[in-house]
Protein backbone atom coordinates (compact mmCIF):
# COMPACT_ATOMS: atom_id res chain seq x y z
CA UNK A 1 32.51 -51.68 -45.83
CA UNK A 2 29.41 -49.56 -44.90
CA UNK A 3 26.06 -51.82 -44.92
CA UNK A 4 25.04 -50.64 -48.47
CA UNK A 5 28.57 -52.14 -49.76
CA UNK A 6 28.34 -55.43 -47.78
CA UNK A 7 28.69 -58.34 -50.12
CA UNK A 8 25.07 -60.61 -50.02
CA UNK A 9 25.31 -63.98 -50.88
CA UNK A 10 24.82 -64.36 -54.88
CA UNK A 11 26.27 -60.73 -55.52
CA UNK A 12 28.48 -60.08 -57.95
CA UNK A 13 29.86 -56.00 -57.13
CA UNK A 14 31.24 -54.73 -60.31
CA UNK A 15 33.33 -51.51 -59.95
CA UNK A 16 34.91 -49.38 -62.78
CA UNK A 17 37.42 -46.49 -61.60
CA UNK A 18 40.12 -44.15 -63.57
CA UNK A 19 43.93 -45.41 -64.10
CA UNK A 20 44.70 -41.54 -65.08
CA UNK A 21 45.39 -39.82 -61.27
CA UNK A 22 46.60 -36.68 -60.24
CA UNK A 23 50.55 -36.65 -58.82
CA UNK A 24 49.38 -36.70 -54.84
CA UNK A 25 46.62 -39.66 -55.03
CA UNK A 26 49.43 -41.50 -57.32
CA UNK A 27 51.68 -41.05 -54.34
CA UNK A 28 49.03 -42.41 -51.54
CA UNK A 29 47.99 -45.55 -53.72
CA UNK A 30 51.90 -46.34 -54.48
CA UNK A 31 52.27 -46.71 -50.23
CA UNK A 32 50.01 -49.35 -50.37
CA UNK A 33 51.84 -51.87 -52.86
CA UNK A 34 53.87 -54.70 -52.03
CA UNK A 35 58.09 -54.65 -52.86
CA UNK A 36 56.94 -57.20 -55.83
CA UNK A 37 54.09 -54.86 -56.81
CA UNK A 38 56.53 -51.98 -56.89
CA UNK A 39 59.42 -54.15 -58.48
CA UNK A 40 57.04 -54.46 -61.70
CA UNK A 41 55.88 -50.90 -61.46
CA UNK A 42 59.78 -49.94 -61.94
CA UNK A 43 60.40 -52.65 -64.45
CA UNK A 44 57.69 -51.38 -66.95
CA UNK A 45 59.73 -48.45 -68.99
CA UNK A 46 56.80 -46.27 -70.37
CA UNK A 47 56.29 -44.12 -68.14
CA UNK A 48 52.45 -43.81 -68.18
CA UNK A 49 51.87 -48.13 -68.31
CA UNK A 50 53.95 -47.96 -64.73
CA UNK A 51 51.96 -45.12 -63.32
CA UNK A 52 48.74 -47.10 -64.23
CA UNK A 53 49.81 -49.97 -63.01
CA UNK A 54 50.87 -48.11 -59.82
CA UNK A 55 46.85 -46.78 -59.41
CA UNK A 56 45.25 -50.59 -60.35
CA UNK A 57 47.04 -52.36 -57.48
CA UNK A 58 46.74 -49.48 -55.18
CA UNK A 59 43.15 -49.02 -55.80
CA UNK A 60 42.54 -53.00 -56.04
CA UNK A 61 44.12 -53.17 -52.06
CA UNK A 62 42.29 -50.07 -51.08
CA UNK A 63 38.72 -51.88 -52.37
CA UNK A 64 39.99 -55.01 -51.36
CA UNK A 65 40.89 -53.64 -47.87
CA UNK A 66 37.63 -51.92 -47.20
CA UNK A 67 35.75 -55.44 -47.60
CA UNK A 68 37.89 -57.02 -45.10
CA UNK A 69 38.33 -54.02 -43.14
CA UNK A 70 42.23 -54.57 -43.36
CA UNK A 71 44.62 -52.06 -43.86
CA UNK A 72 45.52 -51.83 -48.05
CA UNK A 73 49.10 -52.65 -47.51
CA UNK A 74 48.91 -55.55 -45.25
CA UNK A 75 47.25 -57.15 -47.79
CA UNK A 76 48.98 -60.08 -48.81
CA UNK A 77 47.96 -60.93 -52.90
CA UNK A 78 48.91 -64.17 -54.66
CA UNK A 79 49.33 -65.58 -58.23
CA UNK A 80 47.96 -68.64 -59.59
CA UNK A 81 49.98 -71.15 -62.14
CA UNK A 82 49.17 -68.72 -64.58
CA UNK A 83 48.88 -65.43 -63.25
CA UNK A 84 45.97 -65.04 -61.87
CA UNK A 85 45.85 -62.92 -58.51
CA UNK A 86 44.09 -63.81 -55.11
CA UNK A 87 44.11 -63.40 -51.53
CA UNK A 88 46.70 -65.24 -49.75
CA UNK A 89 45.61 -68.30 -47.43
CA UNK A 90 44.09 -66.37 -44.23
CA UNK A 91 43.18 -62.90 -45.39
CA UNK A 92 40.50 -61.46 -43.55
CA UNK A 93 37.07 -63.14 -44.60
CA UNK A 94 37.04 -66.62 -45.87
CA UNK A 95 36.21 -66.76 -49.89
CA UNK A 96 36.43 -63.36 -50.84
CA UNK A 97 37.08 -63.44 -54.62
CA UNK A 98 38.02 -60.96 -56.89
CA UNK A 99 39.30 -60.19 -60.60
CA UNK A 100 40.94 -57.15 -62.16
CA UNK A 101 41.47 -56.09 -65.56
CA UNK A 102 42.45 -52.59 -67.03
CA UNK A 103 42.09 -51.17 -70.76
CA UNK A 104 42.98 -47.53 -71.75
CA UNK A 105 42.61 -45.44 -69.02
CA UNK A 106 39.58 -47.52 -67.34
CA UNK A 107 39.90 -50.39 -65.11
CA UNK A 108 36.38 -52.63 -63.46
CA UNK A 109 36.89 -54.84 -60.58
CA UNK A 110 34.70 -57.85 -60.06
CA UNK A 111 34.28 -58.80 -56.31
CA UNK A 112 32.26 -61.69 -55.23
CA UNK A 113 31.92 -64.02 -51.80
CA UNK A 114 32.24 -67.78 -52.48
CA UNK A 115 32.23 -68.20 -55.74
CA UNK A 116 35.06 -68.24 -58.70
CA UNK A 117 35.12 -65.62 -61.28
CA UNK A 118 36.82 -63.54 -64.39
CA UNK A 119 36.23 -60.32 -65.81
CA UNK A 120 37.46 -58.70 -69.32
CA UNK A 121 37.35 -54.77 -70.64
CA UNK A 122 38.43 -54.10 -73.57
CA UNK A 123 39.34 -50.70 -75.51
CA UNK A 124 38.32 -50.73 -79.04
CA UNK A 125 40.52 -50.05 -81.60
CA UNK A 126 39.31 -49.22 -85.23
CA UNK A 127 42.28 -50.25 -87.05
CA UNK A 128 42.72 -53.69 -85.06
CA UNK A 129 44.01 -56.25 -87.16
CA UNK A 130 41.74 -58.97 -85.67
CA UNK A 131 41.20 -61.26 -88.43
CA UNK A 132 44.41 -62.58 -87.57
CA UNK A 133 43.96 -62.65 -83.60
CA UNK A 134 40.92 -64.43 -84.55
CA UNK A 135 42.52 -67.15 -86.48
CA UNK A 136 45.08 -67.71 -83.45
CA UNK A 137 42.90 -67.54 -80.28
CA UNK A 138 39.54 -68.38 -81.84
CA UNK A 139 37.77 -71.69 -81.92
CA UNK A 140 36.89 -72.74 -85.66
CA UNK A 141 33.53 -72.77 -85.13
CA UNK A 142 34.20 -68.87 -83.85
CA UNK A 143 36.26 -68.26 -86.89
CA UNK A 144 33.18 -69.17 -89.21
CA UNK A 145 30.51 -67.29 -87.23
CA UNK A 146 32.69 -64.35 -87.00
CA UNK A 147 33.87 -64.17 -90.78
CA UNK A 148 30.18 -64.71 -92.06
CA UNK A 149 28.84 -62.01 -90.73
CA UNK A 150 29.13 -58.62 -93.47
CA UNK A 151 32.46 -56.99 -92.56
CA UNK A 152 30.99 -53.85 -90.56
CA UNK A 153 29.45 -56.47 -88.17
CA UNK A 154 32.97 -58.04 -87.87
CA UNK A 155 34.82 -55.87 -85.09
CA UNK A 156 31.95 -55.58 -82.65
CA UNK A 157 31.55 -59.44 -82.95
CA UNK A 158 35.16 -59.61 -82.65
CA UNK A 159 34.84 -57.81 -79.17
CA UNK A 160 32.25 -59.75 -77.66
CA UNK A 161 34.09 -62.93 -78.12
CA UNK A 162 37.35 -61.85 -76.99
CA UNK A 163 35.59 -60.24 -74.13
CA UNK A 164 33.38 -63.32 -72.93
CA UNK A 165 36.27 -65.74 -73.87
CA UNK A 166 38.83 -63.93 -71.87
CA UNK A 167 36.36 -63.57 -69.02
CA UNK A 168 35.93 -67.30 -68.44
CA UNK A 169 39.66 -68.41 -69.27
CA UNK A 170 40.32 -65.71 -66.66
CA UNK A 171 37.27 -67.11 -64.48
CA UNK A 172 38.53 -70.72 -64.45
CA UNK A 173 42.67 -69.38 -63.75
CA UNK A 174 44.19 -70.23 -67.12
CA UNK A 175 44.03 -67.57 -69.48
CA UNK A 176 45.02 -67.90 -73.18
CA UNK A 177 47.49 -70.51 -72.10
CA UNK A 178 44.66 -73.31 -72.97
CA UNK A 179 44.59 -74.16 -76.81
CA UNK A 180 42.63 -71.48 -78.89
CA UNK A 181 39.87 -74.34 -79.68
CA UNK A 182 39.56 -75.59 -76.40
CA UNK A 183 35.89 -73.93 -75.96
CA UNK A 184 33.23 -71.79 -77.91
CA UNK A 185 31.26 -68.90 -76.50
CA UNK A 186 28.49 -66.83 -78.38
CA UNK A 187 29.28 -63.75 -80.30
CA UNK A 188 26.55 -63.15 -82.89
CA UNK A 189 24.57 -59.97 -82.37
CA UNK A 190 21.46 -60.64 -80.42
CA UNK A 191 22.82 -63.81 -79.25
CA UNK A 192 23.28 -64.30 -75.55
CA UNK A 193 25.98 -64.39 -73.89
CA UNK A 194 27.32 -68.06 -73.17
CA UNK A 195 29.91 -70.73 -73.08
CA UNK A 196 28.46 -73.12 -75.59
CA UNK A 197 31.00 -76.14 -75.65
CA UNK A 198 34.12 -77.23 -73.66
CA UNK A 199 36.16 -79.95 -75.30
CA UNK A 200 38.47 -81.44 -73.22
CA UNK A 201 35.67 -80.26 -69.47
CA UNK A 202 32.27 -81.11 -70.81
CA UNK A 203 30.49 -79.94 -68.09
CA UNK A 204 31.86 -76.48 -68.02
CA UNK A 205 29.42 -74.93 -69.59
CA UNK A 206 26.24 -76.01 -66.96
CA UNK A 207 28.53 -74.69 -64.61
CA UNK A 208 29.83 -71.48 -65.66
CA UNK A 209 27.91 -67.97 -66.72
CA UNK A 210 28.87 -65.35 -69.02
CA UNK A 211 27.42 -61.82 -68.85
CA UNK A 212 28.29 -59.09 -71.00
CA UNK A 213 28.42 -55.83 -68.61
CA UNK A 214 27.63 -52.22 -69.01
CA UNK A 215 30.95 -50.54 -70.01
CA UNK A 216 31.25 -46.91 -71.53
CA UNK A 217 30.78 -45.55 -75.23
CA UNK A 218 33.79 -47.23 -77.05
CA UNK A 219 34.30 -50.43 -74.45
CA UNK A 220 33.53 -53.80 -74.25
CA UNK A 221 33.46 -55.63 -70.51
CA UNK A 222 32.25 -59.35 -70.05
CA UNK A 223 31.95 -61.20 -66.70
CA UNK A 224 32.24 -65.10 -66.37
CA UNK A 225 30.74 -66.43 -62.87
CA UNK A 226 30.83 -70.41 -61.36
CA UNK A 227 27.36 -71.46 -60.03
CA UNK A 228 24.01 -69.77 -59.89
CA UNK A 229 23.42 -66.53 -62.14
CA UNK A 230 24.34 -63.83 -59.94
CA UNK A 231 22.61 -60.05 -58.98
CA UNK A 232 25.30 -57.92 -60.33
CA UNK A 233 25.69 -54.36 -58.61
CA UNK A 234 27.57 -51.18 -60.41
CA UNK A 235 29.44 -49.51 -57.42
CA UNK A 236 31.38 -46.11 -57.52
């Protein structure tokens, strides 16, 4: 990476890029993928969900690649117990961490050095049924902040919870496979963003940070980060 893209210590680089390419740049990202990587891409049957998934990984090793001045392909990527990716044991600089995640036709990439982290975007959809995805993955505590508020207040709240929820769950490496009450975060308007209460780890929340992020008209993007509150940089 040039000196302006460097990673400092306590940086947080967030980057948001396109899923939609053109035929050629498809082509060049698709070299870079692993036989796994391309495995799934041929396993996903609509057409345009493999294609994007084709231009996340690509792009991912391509970002990934210019940090550690590797080439894209050699890069080898792991998965945690429960999904979550990461450099393999040995890859180029030593703590590199990174999360991915993709809504629409967007995807933002969170890269940091030395500390753990998560990051959500999210799509809204008008005619979401979330009362009831509340009532599954929502804490009860959630569930009554959420369902007091007046009803067109209800699907932006909805958002930010999912959004800072997802991005710690994500953070910490288990995702929604922890029970739906197993922590609270903040979601009322004004309210900042924050893990408030960890049942079964109660010293999550002293260690962990939740930031809601800039995202574009119609999105919703939250970043969880272990340790000290980070400087966040937008890169292109």
């Amino acid at each position: 990476m040039t000196a302006e893209t460097a990673l400092a210590a306590g940086e947080v680089h967030v980057i948001r890029f396109s899923l939609d390419k053109e035929k050629v740049e498809l082509h060049r990202l698709q070299r870079f993928l692993s036989p796994d990587e391309l495995a799934r891409a041929d396993r996903l049957r609509d057409g345009q969900t493999s294609k994007r998934f084709v231009a996340g990984r690509g792009t991912l090793r391509e970002i990934l690649g210019g940090y550690l001045a590797l080439a894209p392909g050699s890069l080898k990527i792991e998965v945690g117990a429960f999904g979550k990716p990461k450099l393999a044991v040995g890859q180029g600089e030593s703590g590199l961490c990174f999360n991915l995640s993709h809504s629409g036709d967007l995807a933002i990439l969170a890269v940091s050095s030395g500390c753990e982290l998560g990051i959500d975007l999210e799509l809204q959809q008008d005619d979401l049924l979330f009362q009831g995805m509340a009532a599954q993955y929502f804490s009860s505590s959630e569930q009554t902040e959420l369902f007091s508020l007046p009803p067109e207040m209800q699907l932006a709240a909805f958002y930010r919870c999912w959004t800072r929820k997802e991005a710690y769950l994500k953070g910490c490496g288990s995702g929604f496979s922890l029970p739906a009450n197993v922590c609270d975060v903040s979601l009322l308007h004004g309210q900042p963003p924050a893990l408030l209460q960890h049942r079964t780890r109660p010293a999550e929340p002293a260690r962990w940070h939740l930031m809601d992020l800039t995202a574009p008209d119609g999105y919703y993007a939250a970043l969880a980060v272990r340790g000290a509150v980070p400087v966040i940089r937008y890169l292109h």
